[in-house]
Protein backbone atom coordinates (compact mmCIF):
# COMPACT_ATOMS: atom_id res chain seq x y z
CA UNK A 1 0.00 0.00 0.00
CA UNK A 2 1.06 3.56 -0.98
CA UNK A 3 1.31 6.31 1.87
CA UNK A 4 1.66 9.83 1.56
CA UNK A 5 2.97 11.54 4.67
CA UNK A 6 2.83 15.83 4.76
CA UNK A 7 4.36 17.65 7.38
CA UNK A 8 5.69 20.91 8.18
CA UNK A 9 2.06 22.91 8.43
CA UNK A 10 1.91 25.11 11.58
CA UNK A 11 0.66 28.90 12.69
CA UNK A 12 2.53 31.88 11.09
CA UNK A 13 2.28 35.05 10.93
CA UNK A 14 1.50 37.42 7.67
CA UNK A 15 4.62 37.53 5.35
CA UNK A 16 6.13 34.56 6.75
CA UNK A 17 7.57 31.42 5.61
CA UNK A 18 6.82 27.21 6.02
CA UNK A 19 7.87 24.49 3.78
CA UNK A 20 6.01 21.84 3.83
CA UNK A 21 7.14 18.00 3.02
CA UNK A 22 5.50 15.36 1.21
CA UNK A 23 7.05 12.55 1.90
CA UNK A 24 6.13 8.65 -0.58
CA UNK A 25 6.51 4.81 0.93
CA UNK A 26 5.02 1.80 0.80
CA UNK A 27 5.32 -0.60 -2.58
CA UNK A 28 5.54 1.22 -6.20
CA UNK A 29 7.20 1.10 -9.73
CA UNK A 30 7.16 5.21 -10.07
CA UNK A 31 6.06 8.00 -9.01
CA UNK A 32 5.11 10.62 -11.86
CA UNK A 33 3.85 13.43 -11.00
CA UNK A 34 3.29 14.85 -7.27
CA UNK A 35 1.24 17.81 -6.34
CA UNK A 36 -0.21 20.31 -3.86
CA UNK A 37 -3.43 20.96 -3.23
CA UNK A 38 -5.16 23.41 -0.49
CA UNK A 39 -8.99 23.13 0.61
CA UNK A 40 -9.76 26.69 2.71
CA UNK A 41 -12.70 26.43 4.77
CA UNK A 42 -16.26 26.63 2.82
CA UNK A 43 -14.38 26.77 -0.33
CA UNK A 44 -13.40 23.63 -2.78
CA UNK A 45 -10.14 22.22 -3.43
CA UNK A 46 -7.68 24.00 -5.46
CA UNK A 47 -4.11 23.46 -7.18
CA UNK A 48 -1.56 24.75 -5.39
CA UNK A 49 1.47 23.52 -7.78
CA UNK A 50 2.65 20.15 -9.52
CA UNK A 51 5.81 18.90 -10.07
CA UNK A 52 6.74 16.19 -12.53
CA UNK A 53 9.23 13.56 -12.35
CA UNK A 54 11.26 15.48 -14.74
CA UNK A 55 11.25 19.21 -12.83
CA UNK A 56 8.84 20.16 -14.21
CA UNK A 57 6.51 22.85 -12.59
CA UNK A 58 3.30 24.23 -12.68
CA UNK A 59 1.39 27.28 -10.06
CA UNK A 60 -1.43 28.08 -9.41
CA UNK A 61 -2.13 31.93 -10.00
CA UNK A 62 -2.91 33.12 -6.64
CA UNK A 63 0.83 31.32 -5.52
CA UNK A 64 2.53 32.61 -8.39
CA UNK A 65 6.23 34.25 -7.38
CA UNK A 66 5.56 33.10 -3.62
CA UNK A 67 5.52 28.98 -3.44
CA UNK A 68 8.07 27.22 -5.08
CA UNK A 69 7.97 23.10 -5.09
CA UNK A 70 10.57 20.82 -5.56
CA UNK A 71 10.96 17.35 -5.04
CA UNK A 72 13.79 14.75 -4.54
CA UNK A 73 13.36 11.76 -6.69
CA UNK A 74 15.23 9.63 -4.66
CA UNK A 75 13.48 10.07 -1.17
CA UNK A 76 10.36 10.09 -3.08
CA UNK A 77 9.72 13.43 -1.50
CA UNK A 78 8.17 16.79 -2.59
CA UNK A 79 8.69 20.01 -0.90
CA UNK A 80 6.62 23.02 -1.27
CA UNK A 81 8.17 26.49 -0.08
CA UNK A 82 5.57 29.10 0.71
CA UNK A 83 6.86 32.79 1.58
CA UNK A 84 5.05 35.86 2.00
CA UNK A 85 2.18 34.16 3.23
CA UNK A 86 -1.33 35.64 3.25
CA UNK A 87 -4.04 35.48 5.87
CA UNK A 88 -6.11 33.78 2.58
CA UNK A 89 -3.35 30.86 2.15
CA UNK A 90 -4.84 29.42 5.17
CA UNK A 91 -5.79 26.07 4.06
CA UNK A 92 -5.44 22.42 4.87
CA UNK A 93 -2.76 21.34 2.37
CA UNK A 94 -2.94 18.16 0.86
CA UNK A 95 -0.29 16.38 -1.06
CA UNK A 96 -1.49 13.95 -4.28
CA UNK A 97 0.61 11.82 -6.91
CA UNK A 98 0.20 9.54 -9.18
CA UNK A 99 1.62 7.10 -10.92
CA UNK A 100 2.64 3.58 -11.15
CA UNK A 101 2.21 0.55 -8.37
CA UNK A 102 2.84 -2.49 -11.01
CA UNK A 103 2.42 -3.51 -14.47
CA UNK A 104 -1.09 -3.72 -14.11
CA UNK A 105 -2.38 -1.10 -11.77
CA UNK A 106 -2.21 2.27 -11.57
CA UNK A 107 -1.53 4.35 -8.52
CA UNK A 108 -2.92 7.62 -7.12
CA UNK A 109 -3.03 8.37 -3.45
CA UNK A 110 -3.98 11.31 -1.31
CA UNK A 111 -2.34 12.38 2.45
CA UNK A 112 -4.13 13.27 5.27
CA UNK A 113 -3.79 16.51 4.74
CA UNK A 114 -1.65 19.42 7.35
CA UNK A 115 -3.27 22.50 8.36
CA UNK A 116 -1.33 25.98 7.41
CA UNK A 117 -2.70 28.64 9.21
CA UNK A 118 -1.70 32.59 8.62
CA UNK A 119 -2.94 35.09 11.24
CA UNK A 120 -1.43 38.09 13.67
């Protein structure tokens, strides 16, 4: 079974910094493409950024010039650093991939989710 583990969510203040981790295990061939996701209250899930397993990088507008992700193929692990934080990026932020488990199956998998929280 594939796990995804996030960490690194927390209370901060307006124009601070987290980064948050997103961290793969369990049984897989590959992992393709890994994103971020955010879910504010009363609102519906949005894209925060992708990353494929080649670099490559996509934002979502409202986190464009402030987040940047990255990932480290080889700990299966994707990073996203958020500065100059906003009382509206408060969100639960939820980490997603997809990819392959075997030959025959496919694999996408959700975490549980860590809360990011940006208030005075």
């Amino acid at each position: 079974q594939v796990q995804l583990v996030e960490s690194g969510g927390g209370l901060v203040q307006p124009g601070g910094s987290l980064r948050l981790s997103c961290a793969a295990s369990g049984s897989f061939l590959w992992i393709n493409t890994m994103y971020w996701y955010r879910q504010a209250p009363g609102k519906e899930r949005e894209l925060v950024a992708s990353i494929t397993n080649g670099g490559t990088t996509n934002y979502g507008d409202s986190v464009k010039g402030r987040f940047t992700i990255s990932r480290d193929n080889a700990k299966n692990t994707a990073y996203l650093q958020m500065n100059s934080l906003k009382p509206e990026d408060t969100a639960v932020y939820y980490c997603n991939a997809d990819g392959r488990v075997n030959a025959w199956r496919s694999l996408e998998v959700w975490g549980q989710g860590t809360l990011v929280t940006v208030s005075s």
